[in-house]
Protein backbone atom coordinates (compact mmCIF):
# COMPACT_ATOMS: atom_id res chain seq x y z
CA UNK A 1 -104.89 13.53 76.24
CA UNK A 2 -106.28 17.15 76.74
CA UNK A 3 -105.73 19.36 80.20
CA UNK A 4 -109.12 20.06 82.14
CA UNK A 5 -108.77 23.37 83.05
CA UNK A 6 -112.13 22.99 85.47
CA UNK A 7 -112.17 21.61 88.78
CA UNK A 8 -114.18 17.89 89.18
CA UNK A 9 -117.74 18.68 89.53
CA UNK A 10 -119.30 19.47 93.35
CA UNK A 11 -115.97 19.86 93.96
CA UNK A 12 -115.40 23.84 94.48
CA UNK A 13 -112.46 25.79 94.43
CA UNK A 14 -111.82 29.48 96.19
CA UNK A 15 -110.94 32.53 94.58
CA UNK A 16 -108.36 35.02 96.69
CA UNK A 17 -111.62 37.07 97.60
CA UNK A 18 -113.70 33.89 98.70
CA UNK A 19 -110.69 32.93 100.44
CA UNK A 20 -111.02 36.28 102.60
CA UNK A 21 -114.24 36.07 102.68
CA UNK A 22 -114.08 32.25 104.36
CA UNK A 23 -111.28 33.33 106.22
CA UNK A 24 -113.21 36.07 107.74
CA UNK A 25 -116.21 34.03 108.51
CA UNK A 26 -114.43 31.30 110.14
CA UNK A 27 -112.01 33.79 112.43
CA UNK A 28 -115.72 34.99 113.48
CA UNK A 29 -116.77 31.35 114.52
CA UNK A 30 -113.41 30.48 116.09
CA UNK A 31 -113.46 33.57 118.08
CA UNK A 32 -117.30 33.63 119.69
CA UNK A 33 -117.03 29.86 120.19
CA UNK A 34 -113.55 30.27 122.23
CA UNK A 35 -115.48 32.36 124.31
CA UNK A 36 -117.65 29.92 125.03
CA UNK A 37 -114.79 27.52 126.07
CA UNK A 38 -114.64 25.16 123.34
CA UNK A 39 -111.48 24.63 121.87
CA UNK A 40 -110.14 23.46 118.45
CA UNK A 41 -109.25 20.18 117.86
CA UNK A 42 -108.43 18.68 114.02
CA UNK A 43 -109.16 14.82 112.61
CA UNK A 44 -107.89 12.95 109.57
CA UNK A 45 -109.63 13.65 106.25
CA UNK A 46 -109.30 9.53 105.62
CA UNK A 47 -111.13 7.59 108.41
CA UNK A 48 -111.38 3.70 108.67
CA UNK A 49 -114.20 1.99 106.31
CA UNK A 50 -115.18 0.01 109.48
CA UNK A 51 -116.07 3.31 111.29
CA UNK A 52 -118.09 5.13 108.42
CA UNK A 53 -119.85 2.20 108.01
CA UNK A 54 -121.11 1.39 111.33
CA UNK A 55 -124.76 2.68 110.59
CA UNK A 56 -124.37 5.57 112.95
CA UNK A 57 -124.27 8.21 109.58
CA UNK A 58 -127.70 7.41 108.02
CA UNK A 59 -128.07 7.65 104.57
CA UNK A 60 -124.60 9.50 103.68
CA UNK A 61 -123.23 6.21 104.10
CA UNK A 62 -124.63 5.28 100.87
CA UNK A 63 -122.40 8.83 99.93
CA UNK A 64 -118.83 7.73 100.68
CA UNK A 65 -115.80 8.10 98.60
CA UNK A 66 -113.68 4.76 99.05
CA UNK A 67 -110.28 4.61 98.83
CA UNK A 68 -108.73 1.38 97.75
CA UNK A 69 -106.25 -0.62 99.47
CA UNK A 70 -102.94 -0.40 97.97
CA UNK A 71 -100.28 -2.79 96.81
CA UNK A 72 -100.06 -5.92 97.64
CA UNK A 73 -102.93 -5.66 99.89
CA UNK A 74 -105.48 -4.54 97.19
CA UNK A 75 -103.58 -7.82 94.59
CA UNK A 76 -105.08 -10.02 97.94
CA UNK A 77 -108.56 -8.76 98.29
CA UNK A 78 -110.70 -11.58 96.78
CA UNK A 79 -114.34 -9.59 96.62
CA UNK A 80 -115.77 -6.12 95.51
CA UNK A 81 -116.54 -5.45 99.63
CA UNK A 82 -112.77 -6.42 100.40
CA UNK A 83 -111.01 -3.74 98.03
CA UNK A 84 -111.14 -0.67 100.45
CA UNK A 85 -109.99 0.17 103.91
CA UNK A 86 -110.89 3.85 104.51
CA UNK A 87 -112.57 6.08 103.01
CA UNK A 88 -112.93 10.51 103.11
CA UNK A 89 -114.67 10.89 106.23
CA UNK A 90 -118.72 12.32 105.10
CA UNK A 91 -119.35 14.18 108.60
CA UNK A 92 -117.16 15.54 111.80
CA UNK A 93 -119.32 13.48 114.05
CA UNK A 94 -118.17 10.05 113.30
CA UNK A 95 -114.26 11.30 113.20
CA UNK A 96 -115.17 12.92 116.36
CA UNK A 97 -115.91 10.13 118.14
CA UNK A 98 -113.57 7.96 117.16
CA UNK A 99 -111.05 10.66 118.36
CA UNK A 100 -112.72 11.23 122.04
CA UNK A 101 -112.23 7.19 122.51
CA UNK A 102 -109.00 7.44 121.31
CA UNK A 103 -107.94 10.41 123.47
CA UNK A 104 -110.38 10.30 126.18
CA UNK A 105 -108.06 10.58 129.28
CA UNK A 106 -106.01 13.16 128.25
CA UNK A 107 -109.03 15.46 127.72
CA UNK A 108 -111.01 17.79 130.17
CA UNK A 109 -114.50 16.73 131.57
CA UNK A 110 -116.78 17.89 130.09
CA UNK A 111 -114.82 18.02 126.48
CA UNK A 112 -116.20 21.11 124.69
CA UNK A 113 -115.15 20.55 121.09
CA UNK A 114 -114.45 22.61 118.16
CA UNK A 115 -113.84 21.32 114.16
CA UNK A 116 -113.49 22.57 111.47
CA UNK A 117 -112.70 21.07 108.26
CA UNK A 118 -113.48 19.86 104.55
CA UNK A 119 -115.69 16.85 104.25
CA UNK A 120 -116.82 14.69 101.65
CA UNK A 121 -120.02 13.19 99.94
CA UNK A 122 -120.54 11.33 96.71
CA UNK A 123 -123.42 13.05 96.12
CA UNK A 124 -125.44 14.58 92.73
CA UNK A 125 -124.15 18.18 92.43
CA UNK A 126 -126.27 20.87 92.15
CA UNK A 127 -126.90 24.67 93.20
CA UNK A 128 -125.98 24.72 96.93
CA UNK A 129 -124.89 20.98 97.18
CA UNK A 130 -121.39 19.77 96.67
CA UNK A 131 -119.19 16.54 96.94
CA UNK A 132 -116.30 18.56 98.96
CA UNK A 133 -117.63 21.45 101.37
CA UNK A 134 -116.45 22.74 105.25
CA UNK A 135 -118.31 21.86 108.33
CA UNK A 136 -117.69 23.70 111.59
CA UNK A 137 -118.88 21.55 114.70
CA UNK A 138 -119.37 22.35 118.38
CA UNK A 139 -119.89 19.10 120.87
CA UNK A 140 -120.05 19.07 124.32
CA UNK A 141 -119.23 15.49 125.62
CA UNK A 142 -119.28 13.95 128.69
CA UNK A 143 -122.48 16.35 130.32
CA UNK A 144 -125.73 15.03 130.56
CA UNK A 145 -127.61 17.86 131.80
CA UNK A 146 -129.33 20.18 129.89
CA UNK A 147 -126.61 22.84 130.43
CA UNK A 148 -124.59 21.11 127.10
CA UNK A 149 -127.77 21.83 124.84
CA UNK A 150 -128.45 25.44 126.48
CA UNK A 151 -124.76 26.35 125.61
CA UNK A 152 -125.25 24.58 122.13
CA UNK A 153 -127.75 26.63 121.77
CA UNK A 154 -127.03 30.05 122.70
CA UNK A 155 -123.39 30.40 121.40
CA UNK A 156 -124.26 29.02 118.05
CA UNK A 157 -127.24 32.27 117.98
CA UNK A 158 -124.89 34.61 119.24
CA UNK A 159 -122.32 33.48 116.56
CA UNK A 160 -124.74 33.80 114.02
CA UNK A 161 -125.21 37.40 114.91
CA UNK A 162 -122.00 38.14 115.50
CA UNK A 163 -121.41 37.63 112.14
CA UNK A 164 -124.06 40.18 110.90
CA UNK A 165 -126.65 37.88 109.88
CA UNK A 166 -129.50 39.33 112.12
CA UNK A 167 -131.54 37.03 114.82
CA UNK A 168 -132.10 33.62 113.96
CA UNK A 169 -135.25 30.89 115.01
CA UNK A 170 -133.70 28.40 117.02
CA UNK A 171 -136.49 25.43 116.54
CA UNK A 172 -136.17 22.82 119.20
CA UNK A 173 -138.06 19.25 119.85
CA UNK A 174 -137.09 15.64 121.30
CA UNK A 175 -136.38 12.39 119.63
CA UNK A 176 -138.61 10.80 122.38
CA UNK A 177 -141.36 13.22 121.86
CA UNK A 178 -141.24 11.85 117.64
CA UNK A 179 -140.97 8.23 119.26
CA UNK A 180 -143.90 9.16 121.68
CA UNK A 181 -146.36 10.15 119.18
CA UNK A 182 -145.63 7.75 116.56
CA UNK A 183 -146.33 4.76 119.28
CA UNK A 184 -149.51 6.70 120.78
CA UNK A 185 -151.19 6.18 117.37
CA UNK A 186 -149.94 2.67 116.81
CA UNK A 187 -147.42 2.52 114.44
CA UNK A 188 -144.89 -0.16 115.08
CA UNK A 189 -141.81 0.87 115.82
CA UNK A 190 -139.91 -0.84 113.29
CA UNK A 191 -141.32 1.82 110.89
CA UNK A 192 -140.31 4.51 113.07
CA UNK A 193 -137.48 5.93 111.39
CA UNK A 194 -139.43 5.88 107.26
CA UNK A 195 -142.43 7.52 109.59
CA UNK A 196 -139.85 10.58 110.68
CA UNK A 197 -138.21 10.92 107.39
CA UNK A 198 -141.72 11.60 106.10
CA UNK A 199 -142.40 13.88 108.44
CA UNK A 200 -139.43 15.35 107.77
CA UNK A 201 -140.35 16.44 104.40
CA UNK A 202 -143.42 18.29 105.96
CA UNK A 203 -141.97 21.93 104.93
CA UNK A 204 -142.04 20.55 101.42
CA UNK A 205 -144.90 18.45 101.05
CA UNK A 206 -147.36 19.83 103.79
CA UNK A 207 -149.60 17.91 105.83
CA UNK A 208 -151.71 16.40 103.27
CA UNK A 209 -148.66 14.95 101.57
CA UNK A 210 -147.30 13.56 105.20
CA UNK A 211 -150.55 12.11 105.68
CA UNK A 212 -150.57 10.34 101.41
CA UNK A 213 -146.96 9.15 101.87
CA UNK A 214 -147.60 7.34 105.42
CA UNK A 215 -151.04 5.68 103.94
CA UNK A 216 -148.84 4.42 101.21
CA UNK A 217 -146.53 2.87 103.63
CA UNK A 218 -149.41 0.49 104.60
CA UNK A 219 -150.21 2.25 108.10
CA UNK A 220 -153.82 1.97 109.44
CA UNK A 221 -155.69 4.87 108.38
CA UNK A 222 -157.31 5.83 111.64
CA UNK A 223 -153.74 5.97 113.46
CA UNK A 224 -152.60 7.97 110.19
CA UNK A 225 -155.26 10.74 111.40
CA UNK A 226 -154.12 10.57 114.95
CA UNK A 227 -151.00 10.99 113.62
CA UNK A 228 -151.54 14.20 111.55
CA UNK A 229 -153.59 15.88 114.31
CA UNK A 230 -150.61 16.61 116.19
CA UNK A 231 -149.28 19.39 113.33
CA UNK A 232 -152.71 20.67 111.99
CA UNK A 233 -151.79 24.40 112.71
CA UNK A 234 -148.98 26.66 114.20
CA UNK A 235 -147.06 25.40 117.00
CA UNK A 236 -144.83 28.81 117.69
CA UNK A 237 -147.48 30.13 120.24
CA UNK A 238 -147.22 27.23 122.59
CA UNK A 239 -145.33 25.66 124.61
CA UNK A 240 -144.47 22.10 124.81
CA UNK A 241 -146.07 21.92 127.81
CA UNK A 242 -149.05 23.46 126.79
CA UNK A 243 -149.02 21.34 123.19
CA UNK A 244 -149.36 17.99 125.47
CA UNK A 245 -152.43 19.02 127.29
CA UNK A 246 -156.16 17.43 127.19
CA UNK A 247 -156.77 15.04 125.02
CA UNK A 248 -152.53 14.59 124.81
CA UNK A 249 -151.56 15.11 128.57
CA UNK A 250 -150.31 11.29 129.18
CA UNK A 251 -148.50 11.16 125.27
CA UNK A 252 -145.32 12.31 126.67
CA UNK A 253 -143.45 11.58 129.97
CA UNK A 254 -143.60 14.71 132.05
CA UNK A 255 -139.83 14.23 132.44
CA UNK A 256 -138.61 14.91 128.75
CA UNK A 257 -141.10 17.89 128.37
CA UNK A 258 -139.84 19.47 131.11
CA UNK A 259 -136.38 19.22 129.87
CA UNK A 260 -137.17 20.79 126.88
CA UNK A 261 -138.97 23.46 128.36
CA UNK A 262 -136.19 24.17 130.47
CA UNK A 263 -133.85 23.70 127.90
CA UNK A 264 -135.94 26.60 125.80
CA UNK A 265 -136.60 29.36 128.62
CA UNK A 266 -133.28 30.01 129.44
CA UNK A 267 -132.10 29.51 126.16
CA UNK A 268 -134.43 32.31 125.01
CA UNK A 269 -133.88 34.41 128.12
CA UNK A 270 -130.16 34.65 127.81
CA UNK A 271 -130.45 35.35 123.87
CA UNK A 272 -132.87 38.54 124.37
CA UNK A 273 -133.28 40.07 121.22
CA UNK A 274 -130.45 37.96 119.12
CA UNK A 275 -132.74 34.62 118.35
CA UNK A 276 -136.26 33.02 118.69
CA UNK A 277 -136.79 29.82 120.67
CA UNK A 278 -139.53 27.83 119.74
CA UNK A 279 -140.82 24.29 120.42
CA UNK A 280 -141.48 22.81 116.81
CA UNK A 281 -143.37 19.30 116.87
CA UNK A 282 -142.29 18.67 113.31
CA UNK A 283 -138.45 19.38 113.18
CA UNK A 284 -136.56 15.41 112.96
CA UNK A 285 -133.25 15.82 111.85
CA UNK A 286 -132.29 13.15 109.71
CA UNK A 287 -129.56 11.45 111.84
CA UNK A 288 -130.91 8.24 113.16
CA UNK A 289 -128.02 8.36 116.21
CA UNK A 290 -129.97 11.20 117.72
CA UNK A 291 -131.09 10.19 121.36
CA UNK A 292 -132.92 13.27 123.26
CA UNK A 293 -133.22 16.86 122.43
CA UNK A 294 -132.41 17.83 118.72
CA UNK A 295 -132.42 21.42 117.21
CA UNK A 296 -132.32 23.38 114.16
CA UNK A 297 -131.60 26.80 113.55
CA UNK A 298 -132.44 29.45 110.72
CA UNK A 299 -131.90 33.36 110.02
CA UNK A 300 -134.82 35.23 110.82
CA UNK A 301 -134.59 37.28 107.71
CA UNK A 302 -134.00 34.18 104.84
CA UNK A 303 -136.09 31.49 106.46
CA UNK A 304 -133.33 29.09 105.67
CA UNK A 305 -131.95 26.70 107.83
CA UNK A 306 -127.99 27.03 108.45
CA UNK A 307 -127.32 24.96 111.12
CA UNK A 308 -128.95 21.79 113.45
CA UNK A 309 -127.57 19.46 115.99
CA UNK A 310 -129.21 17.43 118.90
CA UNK A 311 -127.83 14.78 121.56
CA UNK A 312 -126.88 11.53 120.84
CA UNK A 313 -125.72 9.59 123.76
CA UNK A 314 -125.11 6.30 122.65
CA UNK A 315 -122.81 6.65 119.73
CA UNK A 316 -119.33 7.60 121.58
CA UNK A 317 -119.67 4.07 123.86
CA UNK A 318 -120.21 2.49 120.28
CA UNK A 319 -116.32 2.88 119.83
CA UNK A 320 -115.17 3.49 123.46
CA UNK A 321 -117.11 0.45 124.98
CA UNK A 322 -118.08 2.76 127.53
CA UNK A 323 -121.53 5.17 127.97
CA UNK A 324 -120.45 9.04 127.57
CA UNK A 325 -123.15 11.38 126.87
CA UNK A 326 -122.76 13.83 124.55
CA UNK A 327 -124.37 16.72 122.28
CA UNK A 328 -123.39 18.66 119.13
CA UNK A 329 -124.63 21.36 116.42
CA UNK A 330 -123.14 21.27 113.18
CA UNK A 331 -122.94 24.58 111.34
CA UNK A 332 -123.56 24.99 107.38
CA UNK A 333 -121.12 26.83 106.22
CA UNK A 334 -121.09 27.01 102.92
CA UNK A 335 -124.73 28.83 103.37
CA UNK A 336 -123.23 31.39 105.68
CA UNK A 337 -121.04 32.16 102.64
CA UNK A 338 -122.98 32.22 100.39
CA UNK A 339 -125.70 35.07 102.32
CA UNK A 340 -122.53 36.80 102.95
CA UNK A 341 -121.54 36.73 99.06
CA UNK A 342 -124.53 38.20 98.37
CA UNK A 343 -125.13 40.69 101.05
CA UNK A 344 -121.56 41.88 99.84
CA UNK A 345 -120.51 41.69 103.40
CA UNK A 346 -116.92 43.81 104.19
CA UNK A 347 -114.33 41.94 104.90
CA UNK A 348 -112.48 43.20 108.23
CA UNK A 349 -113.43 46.65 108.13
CA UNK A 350 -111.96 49.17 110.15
CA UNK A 351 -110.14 46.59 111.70
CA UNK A 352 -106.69 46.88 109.91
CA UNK A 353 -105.29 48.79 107.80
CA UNK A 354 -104.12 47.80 104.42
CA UNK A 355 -102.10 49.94 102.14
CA UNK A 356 -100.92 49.32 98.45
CA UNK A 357 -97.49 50.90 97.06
CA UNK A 358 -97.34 50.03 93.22
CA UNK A 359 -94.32 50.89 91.70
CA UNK A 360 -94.06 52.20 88.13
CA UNK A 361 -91.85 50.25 85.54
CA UNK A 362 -89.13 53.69 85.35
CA UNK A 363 -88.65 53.36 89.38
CA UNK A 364 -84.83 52.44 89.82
CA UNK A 365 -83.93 49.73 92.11
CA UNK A 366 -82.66 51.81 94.85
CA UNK A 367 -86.67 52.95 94.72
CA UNK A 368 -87.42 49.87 94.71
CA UNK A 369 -85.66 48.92 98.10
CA UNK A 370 -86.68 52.20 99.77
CA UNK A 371 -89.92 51.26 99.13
CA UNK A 372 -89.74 47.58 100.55
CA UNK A 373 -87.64 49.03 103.91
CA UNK A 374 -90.50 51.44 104.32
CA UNK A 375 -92.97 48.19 104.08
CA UNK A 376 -91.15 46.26 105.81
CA UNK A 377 -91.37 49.01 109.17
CA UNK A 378 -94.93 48.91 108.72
CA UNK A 379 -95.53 45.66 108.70
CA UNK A 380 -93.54 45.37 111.80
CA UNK A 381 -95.95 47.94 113.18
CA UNK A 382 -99.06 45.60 112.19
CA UNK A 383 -99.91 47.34 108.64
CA UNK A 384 -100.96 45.19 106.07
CA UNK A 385 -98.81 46.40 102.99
CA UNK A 386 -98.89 45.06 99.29
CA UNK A 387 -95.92 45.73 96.95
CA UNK A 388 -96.11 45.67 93.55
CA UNK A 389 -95.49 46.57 90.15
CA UNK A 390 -98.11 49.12 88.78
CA UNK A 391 -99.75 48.21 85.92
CA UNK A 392 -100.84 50.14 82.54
CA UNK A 393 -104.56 50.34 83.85
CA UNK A 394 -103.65 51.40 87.27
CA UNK A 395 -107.27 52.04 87.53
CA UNK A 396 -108.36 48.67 87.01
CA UNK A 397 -105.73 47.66 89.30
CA UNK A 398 -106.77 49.62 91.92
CA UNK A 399 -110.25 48.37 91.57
CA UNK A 400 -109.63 45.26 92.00
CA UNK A 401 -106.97 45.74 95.33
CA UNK A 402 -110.11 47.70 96.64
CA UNK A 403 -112.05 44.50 96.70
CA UNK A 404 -109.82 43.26 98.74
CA UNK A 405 -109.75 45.85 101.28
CA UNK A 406 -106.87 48.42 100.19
CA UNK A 407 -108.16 51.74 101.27
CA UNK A 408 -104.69 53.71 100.57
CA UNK A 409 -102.49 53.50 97.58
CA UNK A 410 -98.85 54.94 96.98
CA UNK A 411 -97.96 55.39 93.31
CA UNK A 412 -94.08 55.15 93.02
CA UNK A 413 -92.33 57.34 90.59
CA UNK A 414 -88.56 57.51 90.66
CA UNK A 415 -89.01 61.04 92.17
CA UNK A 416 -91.76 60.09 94.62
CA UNK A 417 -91.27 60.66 98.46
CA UNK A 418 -92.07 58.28 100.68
């Protein structure tokens, strides 16, 4: 039986320089959103099969990786359904709320959340999509005001540029606005949710494709161009308030558009220059456990998406038995990494400094220990210090320490003064 030297596919593994790189990014992330008041709280890779199953994940629970029961309890399990028992949780969200019912009245009010972890998805691999990747979430629960999604919303932007990657486009909407429009032109609303996963491919497939795909689903063809009328053109130059006006004014209640306009003035007020706030008609999000407001986020200068979230106030009472409203943004993180891979970002610069003493092979050992007491008193002084054996292509060597972040190297002869 031959050794695979490669790791199992989608699932990636980190090189000392991505690990610095990660490490970097996520000491960012911690840090901003600390100053925010969230704080850090850590779940169980495994989760319950009941729980991941309880149709609150959408379609990654067609994604999970089962574990089987063991023992004598898998030897009992008479059918295919009745072999597992947990399973690698596919989100933070579902974890998350499990945990808040669990720990509930030991925990502030508000609870201002902060995860970070690996999860899991049996997905197809491909560029930019794996089966194992990290998640970073913020969630604000127990706050029902618009306050939760304005500090969603700001301290996610302001960690984005904190970490160098320029302004971002926050793009905000309402589940009730989708639900609004979708019963204003008379679709039933047991074909709600295929009706916003269409238009959630509208990026992709424009409107003409939005309006073949819902046609195909059988809907009449007059409410299908009601329907489209509300994204023929640009919606960054209005308002939400301003979109539901005329021939619109009664679509929406006047209570959940001015939420959301509330919810995107101050937002964009307090973020200045760092972000855009928009209204977007179009933006879903594919989580059908979304309730009110829901958001999406991209960097101004890649017009890629790195990060959404909305509220969803009915899912924590699903396991606590009780109604606690709550809100969250989930961050991608693995395409924060990879813009930073490629913009060559520098790791920690100018904020430590890390020196490099590499020994030659003729250095005697009491070199050797002079050399490690004179590390160790920088160290103790806060210096990052390497010490190693130098090799025949010190220049190679040095190339490579560079990389990660050496600035000053001590060659150490027998005869060298330290």
């Amino acid at each position: 039986m031959s050794f695979v030297k490669t790791p199992v596919r989608g699932m990636p593994e980190q090189t000392p320089r991505d690990m610095e790189l990660r490490e970097y990014a996520l000491g960012k992330i911690k840090s901003t959103y600390k100053k925010y008041g969230f704080t850090q709280i850590e779940t169980p890779a495994v989760e319950h099969i009941e729980n991941l199953t309880s149709k609150q994940g959408g379609e990654n629970e067609q994604l999970i990786f089962k574990i089987l029961k063991r023992g004598e309890k898998l030897q009992k399990s008479e059918n295919f359904d009745d072999l597992c028992d947990c399973g690698l949780r596919y989100d933070l969200t579902v974890p998350l709320a499990r945990f808040y019912a669990n720990n509930s009245n030991d925990l502030p009010n508000p609870f201002k959340s902060l995860q970070m972890g690996p999860v899991w998805r049996a997905d197809s691999p491909q560029k930019g999509r794996y089966r194992q990747f990290t998640q970073c979430d913020i969630d604000i629960l127990g706050d029902a005001t618009n306050l939760a999604e304005m500090e969603l919303i700001t301290a996610t932007a302001n960690m984005l540029y904190e970490l160098g990657l320029g302004g971002s486009k926050v793009r905000v909407n309402d589940r009730r606005i989708l639900k609004a429009m979708a019963s204003f032109c008379g679709f039933p609303e047991e074909k709600h949710s295929v009706i916003f996963i269409i238009l959630d491919k509208y990026d992709k497939i424009g409107l003409e494709g939005v309006k073949k795909s819902l046609l195909e689903l059988g809907l009449e063809e007059s409410g299908v161009e009601s329907y489209c009328k509300f994204f023929n053109g640009s919606t960054d130059l209005f308002s939400c308030r301003d979109y539901f006006r005329d021939e619109w004014a009664n679509v929406v209640p006047e209570n959940v558009i001015s939420n959301l306009e509330d919810i995107i003035a101050t937002s964009r007020d307090i973020l200045s220059g760092k972000g855009q706030v928009v209204f977007d008609p179009t933006l879903v999000r594919g989580m059908s456990y979304y309730t009110g407001p829901i958001f999406e986020i991209e960097l101004s200068s890649y017009k890629l998406s790195v990060a959404g979230g909305g509220r969803y106030d009915e899912m924590i009472g699903k396991y606590s038995g009780g109604s606690t409203p709550a809100c969250g943004f989930s961050i991608g993180f693995e395409r924060i990494i990879d813009i930073m891979k490629n913009n060559e970002t520098p790791i920690g610069a100018g904020d430590e400094e890390k020196i490099a003493y590499l020994i030659t092979r003729e250095a005697p050992l009491e070199k050797k220990r002079e050399v490690l007491q004179k590390a160790a008193a920088l160290r103790e002084a806060g210096v990052c210090v390497l010490v190693s054996m130098r090799n025949k292509n010190f220049y190679a060597q040095k190339d490579k320490l560079r990389l990660y972040g050496y600035t000053k190297f001590v060659d150490v002869y027998p005869d060298t003064r330290l």
